[in-house]
Protein backbone atom coordinates (compact mmCIF):
# COMPACT_ATOMS: atom_id res chain seq x y z
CA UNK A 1 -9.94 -14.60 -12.43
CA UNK A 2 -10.99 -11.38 -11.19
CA UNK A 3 -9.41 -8.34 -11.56
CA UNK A 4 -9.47 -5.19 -8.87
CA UNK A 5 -8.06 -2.12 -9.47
CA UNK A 6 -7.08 0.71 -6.27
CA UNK A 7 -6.86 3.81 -7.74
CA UNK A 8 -5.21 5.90 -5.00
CA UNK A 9 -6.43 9.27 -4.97
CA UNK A 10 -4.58 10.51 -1.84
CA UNK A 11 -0.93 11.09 -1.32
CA UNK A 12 -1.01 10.76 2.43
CA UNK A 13 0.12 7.16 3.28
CA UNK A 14 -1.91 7.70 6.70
CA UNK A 15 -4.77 8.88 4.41
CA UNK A 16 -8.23 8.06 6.16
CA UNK A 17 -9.67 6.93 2.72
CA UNK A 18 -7.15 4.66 1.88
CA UNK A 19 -6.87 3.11 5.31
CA UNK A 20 -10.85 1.88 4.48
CA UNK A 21 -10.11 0.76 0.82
CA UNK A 22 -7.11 -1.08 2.17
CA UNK A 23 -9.60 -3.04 4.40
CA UNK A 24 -11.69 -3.41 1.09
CA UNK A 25 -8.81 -4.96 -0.69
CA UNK A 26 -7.48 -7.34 1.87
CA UNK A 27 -10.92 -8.58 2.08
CA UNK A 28 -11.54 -8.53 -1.61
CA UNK A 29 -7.68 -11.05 -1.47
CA UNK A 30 -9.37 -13.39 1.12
CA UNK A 31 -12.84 -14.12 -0.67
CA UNK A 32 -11.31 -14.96 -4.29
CA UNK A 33 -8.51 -16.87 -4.70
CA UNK A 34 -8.33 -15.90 -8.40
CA UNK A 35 -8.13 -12.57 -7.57
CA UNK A 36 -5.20 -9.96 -9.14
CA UNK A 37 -5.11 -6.84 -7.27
CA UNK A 38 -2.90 -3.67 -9.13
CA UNK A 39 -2.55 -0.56 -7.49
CA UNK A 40 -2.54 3.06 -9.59
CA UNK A 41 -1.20 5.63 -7.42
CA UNK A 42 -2.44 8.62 -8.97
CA UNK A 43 0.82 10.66 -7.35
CA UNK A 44 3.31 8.25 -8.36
CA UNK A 45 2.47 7.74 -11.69
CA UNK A 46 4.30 9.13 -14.44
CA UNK A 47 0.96 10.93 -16.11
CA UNK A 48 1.49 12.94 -18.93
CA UNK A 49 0.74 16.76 -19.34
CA UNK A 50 -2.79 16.76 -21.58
CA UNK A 51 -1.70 20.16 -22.79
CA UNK A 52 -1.49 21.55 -26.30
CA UNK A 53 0.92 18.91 -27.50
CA UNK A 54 -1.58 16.25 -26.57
CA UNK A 55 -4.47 17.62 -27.89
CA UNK A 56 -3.05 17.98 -31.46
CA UNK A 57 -1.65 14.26 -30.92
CA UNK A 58 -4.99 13.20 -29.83
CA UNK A 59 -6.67 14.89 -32.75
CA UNK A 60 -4.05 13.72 -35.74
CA UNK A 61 -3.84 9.55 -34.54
CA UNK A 62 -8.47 9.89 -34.24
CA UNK A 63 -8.41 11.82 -37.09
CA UNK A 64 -6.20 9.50 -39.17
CA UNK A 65 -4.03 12.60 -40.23
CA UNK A 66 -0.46 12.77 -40.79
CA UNK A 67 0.56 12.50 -36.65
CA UNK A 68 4.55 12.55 -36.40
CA UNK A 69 6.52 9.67 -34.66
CA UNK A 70 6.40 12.22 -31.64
CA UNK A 71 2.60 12.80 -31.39
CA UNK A 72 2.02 9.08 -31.96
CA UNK A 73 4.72 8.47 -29.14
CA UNK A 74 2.62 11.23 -26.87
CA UNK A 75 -1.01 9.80 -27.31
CA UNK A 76 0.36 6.03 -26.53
CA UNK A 77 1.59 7.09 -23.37
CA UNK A 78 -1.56 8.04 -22.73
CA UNK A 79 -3.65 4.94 -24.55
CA UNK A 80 -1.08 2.52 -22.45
CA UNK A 81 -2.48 4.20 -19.23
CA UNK A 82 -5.94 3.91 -20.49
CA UNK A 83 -5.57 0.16 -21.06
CA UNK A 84 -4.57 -0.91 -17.75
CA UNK A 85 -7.78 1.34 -16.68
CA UNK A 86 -9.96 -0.44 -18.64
CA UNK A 87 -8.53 -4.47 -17.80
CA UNK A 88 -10.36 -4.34 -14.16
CA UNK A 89 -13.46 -6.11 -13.68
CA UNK A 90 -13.89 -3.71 -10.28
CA UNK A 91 -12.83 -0.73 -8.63
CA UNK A 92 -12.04 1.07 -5.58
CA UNK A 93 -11.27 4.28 -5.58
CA UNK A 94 -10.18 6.70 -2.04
CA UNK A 95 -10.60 10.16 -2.50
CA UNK A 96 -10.27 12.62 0.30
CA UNK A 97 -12.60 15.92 -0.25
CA UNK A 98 -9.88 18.65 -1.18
CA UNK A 99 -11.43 22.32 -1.83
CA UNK A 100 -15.06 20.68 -1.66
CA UNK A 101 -13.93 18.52 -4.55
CA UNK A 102 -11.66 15.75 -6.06
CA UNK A 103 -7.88 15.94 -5.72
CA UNK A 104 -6.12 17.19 -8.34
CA UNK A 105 -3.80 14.65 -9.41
CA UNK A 106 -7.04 12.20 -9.43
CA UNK A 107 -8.50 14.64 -11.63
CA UNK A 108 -5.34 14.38 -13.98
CA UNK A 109 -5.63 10.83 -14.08
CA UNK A 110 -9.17 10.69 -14.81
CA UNK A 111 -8.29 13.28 -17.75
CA UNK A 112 -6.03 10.97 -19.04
CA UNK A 113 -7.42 7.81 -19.07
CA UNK A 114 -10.79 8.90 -20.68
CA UNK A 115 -10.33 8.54 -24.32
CA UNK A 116 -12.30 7.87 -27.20
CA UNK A 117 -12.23 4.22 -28.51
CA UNK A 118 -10.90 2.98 -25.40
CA UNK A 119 -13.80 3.31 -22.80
CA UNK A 120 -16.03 5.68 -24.62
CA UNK A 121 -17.49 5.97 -28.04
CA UNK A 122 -19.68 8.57 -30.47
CA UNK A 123 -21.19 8.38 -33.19
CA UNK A 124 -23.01 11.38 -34.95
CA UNK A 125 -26.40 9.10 -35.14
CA UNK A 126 -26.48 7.74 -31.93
CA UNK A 127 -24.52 10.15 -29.68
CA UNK A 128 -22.38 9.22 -26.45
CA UNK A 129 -21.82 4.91 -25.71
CA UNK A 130 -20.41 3.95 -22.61
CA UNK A 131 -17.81 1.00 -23.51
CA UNK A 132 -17.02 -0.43 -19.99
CA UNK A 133 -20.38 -1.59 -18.94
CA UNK A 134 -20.80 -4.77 -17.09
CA UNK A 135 -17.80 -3.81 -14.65
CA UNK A 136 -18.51 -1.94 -10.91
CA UNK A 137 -16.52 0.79 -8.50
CA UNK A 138 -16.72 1.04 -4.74
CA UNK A 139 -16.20 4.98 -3.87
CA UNK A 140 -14.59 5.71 -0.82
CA UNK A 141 -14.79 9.27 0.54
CA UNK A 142 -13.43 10.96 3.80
CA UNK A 143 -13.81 14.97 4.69
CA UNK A 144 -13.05 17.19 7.53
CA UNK A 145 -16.51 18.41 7.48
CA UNK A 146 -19.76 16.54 7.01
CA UNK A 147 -21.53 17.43 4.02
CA UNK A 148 -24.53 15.33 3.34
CA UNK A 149 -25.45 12.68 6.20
CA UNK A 150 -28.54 13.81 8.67
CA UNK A 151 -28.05 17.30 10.39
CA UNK A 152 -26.00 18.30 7.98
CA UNK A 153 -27.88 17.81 4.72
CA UNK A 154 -28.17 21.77 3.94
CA UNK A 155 -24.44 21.39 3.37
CA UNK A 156 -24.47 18.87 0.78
CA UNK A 157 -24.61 21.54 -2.17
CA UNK A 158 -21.20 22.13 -1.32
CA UNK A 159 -19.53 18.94 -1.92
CA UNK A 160 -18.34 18.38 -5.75
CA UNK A 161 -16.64 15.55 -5.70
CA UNK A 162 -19.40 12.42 -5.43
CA UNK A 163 -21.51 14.08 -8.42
CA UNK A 164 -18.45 14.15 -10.39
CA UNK A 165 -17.70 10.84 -9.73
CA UNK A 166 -20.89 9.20 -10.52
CA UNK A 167 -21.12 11.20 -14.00
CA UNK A 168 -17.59 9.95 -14.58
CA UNK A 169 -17.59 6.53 -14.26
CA UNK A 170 -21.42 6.34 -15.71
CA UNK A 171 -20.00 8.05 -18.94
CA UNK A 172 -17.93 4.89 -19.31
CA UNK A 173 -20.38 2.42 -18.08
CA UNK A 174 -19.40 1.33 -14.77
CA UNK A 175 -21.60 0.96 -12.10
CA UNK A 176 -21.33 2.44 -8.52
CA UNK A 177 -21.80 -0.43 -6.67
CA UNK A 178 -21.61 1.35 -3.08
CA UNK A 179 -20.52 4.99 -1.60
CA UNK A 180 -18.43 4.53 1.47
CA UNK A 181 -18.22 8.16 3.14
CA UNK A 182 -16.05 8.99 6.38
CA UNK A 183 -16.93 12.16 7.66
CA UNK A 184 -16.33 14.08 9.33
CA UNK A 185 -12.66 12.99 9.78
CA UNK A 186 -12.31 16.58 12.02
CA UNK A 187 -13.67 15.03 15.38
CA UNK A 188 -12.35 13.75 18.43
CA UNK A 189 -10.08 10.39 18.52
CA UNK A 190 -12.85 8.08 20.08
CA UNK A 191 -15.83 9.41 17.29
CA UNK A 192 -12.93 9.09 14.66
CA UNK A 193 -12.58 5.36 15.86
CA UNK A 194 -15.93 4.49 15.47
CA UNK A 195 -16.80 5.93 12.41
CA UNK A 196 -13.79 4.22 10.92
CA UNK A 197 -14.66 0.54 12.41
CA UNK A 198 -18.06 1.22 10.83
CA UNK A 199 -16.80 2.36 7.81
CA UNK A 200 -14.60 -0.50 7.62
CA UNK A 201 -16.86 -2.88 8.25
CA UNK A 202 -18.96 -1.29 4.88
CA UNK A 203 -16.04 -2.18 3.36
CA UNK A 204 -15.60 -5.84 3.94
CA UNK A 205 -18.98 -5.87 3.09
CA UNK A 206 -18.97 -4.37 0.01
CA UNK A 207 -15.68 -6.36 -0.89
CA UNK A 208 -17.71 -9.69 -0.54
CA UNK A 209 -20.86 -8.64 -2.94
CA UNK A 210 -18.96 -6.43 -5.57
């Protein structure tokens, strides 16, 4: 059985992204009839504040210190999130480009799922060891503006959000198996249609070799 997980990085139900990771799912369903599909909805999830609380909750469970009922309450809320992270075999993920970078409710998810001894490791001898490896993402971008395809390469500085990405989900070992990017969404209806039947297609694709 294979599992896929959607991460949902955009709150828009009519969300360009997500309308092409849909497509990826629904083929992902039809090609494997093992298949379990979850959904994490980064803006209906109930993610907890990594503020000052969690830090010193984080720091007295690693640290084997005396952590209170409350702080070891506080970092499994965050450990329980970090599990169902970590059971998919493969990813998609749809991220619209806000600000020239990543949502911020992705980026609160991502903050709280990341934790040591769950899908990352040190030690002082060896340094930094990815603990997902062996599992793979599909990336699927949209943005008003086109920041990186031919013509418009001198913009690509300005776009954040796939470099972040990439270093993310390397630091835990998974593999970006493809970069689906719809852009620019801020065209007329008939380009807009095209780009997405392409981009869909890239998706059904990708579903099938993943």
């Amino acid at each position: 059985m294979s599992r896929l997980l959607h991460i949902q990085g955009s709150p828009n139900p009519a969300s360009t992204s997500r309308e092409i990771a849909e497509a990826f799912v629904a083929r992902y369903r039809a090609v494997r009839a093992d298949a379990q599909v979850e959904v994490a909805d980064v803006w209906q999830l109930a993610l907890p504040e990594f503020d000052a609380d969690m830090i010193a909750a984080k720091f007295a469970v690693l640290r084997s210190q005396q952590a209170t009922h409350d702080q070891r309450r506080h970092w499994a809320r965050a450990v329980a999130l970090a599990e169902a992270f970590n059971r998919a075999d493969h990813y998609v993920i749809n991220l619209p480009m806000w600000n020239l970078g990543l949502p911020y409710r992705l980026k609160h998810y991502i903050d709280v799922v990341t934790l040591p001894g769950q899908n990352w490791a040190w030690q002082r001898d060896t340094g930094y060891r990815p603990l997902l490896s062996g599992k793979r993402a599909v990336l699927v971008y949209s943005s008003a503006s086109d920041y990186g395809s031919e013509g418009h390469s001198a913009q690509g500085h300005l776009d954040t959000q796939k470099a972040a990405m990439r270093a993310w989900l390397g630091f835990l070992g998974i593999k970006v198996a493809q970069e689906i990017v719809i852009a620019p969404t801020l065209t007329d209806p008939t380009s807009l249609a095209a780009l997405k039947q392409a981009r869909r297609a890239q998706a059904e694709a990708a579903a099938e070799r993943i």
